[in-house]
Structures are given as C-alpha cells and as structure tokens.
N, C-alpha and C. Protein backbone atom coordinates (compact mmCIF):
# COMPACT_ATOMS: atom_id res chain seq x y z
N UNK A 1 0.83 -1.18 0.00
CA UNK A 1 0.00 0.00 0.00
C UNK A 1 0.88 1.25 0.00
N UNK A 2 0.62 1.80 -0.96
CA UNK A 2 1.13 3.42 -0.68
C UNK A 2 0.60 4.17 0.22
N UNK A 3 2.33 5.12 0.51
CA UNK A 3 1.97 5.96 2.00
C UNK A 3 1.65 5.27 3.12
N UNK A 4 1.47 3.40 3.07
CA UNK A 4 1.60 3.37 4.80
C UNK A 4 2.64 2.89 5.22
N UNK A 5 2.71 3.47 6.68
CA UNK A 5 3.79 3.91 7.60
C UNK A 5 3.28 2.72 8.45
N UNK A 6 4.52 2.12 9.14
CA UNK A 6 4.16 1.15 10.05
C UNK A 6 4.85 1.11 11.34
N UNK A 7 4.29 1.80 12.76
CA UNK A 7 4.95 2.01 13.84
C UNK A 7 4.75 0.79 14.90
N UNK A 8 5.83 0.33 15.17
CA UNK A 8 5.72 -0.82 16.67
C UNK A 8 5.64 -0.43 17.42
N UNK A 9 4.92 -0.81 18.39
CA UNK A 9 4.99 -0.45 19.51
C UNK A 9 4.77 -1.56 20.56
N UNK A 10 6.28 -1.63 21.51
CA UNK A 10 6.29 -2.83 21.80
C UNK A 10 6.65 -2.61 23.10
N UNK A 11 7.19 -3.91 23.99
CA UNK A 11 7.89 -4.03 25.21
C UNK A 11 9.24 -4.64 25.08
N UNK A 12 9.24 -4.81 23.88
CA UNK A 12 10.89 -6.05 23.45
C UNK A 12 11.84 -4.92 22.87
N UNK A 13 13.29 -5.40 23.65
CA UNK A 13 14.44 -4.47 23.80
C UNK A 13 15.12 -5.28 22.90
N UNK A 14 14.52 -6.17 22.56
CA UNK A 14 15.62 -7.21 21.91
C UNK A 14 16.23 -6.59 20.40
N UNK A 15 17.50 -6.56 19.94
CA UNK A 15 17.85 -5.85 18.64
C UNK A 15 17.44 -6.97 18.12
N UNK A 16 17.61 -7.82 17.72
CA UNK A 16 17.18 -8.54 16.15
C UNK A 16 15.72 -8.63 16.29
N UNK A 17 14.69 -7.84 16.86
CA UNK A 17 13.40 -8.00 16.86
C UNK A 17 13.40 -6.37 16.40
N UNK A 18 14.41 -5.29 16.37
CA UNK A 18 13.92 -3.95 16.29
C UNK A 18 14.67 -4.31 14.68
N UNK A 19 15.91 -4.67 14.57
CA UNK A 19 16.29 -4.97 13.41
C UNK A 19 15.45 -5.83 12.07
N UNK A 20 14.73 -6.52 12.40
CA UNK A 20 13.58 -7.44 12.03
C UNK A 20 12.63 -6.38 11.64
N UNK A 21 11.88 -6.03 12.33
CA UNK A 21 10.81 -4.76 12.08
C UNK A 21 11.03 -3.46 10.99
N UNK A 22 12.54 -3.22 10.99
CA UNK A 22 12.57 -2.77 10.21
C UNK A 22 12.94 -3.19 8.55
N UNK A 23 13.55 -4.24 9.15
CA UNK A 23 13.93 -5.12 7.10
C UNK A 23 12.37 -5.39 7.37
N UNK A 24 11.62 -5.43 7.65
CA UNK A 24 9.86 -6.00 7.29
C UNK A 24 9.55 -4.71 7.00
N UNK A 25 9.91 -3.50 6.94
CA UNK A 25 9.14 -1.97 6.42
C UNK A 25 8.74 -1.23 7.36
N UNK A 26 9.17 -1.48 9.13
CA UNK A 26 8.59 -0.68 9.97
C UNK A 26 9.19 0.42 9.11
N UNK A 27 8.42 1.53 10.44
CA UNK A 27 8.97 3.18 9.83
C UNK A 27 9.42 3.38 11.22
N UNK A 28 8.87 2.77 12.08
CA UNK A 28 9.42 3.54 13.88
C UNK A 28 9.36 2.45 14.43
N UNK A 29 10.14 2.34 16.01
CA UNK A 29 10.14 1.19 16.49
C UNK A 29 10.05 1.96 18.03
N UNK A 30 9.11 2.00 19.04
CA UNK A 30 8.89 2.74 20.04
C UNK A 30 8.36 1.75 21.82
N UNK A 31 8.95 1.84 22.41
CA UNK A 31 9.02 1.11 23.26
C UNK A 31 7.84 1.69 24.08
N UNK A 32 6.88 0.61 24.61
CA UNK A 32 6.10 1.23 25.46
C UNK A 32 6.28 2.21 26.60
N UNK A 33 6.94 1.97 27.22
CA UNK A 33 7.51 2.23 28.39
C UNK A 33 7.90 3.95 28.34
N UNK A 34 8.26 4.38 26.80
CA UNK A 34 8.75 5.77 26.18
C UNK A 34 7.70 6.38 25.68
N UNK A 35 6.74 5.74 25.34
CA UNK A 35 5.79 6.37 24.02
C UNK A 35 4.36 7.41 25.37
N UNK A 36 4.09 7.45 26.33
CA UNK A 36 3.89 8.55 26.71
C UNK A 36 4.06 10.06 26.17
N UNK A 37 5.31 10.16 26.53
CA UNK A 37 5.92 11.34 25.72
C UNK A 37 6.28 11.58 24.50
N UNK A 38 6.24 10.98 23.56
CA UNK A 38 7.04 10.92 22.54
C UNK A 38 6.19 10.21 21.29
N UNK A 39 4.87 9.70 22.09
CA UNK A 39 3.94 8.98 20.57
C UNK A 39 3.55 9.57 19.77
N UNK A 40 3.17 10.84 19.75
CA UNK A 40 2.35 11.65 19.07
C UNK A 40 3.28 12.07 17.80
N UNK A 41 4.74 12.59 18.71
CA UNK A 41 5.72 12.95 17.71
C UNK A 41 6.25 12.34 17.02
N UNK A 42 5.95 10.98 17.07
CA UNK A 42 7.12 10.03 16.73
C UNK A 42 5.40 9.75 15.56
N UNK A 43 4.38 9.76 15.67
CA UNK A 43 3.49 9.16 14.74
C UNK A 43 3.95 10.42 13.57
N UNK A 44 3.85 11.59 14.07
CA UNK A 44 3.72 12.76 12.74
C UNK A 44 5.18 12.58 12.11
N UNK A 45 6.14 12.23 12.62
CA UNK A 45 7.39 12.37 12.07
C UNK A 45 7.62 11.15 11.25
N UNK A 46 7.44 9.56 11.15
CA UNK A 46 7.06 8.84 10.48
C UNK A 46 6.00 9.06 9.32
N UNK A 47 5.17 9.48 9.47
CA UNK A 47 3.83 10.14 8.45
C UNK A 47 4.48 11.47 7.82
N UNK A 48 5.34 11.90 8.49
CA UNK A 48 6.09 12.87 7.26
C UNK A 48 7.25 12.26 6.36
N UNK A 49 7.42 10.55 6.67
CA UNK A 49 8.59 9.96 5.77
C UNK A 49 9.79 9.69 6.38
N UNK A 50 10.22 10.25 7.54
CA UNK A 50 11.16 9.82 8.76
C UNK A 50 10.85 8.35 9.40
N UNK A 51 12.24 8.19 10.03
CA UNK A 51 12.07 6.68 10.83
C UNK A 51 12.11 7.38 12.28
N UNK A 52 12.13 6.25 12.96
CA UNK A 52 12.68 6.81 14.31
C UNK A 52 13.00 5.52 15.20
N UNK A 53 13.31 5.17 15.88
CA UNK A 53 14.26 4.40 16.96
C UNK A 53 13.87 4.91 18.53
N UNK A 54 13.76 4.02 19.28
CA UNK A 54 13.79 4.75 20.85
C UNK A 54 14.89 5.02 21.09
N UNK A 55 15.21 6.15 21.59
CA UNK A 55 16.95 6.17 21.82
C UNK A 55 17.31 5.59 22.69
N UNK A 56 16.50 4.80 23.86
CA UNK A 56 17.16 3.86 24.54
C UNK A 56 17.81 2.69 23.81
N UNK A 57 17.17 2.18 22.47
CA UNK A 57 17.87 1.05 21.99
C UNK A 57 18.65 1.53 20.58
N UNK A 58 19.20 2.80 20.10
CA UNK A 58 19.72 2.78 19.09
C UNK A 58 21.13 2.73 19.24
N UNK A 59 21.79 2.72 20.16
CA UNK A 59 22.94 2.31 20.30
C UNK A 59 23.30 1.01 20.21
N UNK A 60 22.31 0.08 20.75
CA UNK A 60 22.75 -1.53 20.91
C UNK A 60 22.31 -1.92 19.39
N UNK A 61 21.27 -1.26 18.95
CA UNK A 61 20.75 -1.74 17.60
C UNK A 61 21.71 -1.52 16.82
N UNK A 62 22.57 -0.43 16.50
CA UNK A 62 23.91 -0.12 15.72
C UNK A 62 25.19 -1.01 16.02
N UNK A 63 24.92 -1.33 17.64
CA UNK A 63 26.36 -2.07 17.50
C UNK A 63 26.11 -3.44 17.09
N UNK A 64 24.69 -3.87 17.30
CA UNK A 64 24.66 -5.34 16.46
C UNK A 64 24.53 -5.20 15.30
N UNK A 65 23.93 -4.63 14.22
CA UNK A 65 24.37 -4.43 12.76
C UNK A 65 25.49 -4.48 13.00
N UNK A 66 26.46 -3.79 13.13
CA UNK A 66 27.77 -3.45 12.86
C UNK A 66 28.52 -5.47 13.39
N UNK A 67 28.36 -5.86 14.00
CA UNK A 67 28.61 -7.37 14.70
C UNK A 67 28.10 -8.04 13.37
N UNK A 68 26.96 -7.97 12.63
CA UNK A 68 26.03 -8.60 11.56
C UNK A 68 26.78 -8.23 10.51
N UNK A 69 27.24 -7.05 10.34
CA UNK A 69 27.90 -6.65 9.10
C UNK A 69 29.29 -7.48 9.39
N UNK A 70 30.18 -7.40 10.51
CA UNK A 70 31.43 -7.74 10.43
C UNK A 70 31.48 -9.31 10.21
N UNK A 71 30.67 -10.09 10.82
CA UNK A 71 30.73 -11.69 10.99
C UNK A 71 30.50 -11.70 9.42
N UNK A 72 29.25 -11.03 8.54
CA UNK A 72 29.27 -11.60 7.25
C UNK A 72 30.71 -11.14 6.63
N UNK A 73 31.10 -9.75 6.83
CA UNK A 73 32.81 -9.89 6.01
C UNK A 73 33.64 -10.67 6.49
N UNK A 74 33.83 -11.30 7.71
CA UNK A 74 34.55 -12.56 7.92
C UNK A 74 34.25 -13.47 7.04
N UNK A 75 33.04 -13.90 7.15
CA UNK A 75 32.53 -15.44 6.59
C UNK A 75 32.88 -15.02 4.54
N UNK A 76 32.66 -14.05 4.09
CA UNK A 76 33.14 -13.50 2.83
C UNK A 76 34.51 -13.88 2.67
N UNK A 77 35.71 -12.92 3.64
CA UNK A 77 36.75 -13.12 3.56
C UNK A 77 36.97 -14.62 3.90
N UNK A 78 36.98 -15.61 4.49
CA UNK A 78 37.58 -17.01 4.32
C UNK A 78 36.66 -17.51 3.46
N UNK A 79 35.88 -17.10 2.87
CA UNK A 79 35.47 -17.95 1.74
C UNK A 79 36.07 -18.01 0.47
C-alpha cells in the first residue's frame, strides 16, 4: 500500500526483533515504556517519511548491525 507507515509499539528491547521490524518496512520502532511522551511525535514524524528508533535502543541496535555486518565480512573473507 502506498503511504503506509508502520509504527511498533512494543515491550521487546531485543535488537534482532527492532532490526527485524525494520527489514519488514517498519517506519518507527517505540518502546512502550517511552511512548507517553514521545507517541504523538514520533506518529507525525514517520507520516512525514522519517524513521525513528527509541533512543534507549539505538545504540545496541547499531552495535549489532555493525557485529552482523562484520561476521558476514569474515565469513566473505575465508570464503
């Protein structure tokens, strides 16, 4: 469908479940626990074409890509 935006909203801290959500087309990934403050903005800013991340988990979410990216250039390089 064009133009839809797809926001989670969850209780799971887990990165390969925020990483997951987004290779599936989320647009935001928002932790319950945060979205008090921050739902409203985080819905209009997605609906304007932005992503967004809780910033409690975008640090761990970056350093496991980055772990995901390096293990596949290992497994590349000895192949």
């Amino acid at each position: 469908l064009t133009g839809v935006r797809i926001l989670v909203l969850t209780q799971s801290e887990q990165e390969e479940n925020v990483i997951g959500a987004f290779s599936l087309g989320a647009s935001g990934y928002v932790l319950k626990r945060e979205a008090d403050s921050t739902l409203s903005a985080v819905i209009r800013a997605i609906a304007s074409g932005q992503t967004y991340i809780s910033p409690s988990l975008a640090g761990r979410v970056l350093l496991a890509m980055q772990r995901m990216s390096q293990r596949g250039h290992d497994a590349r390089a000895q192949g």
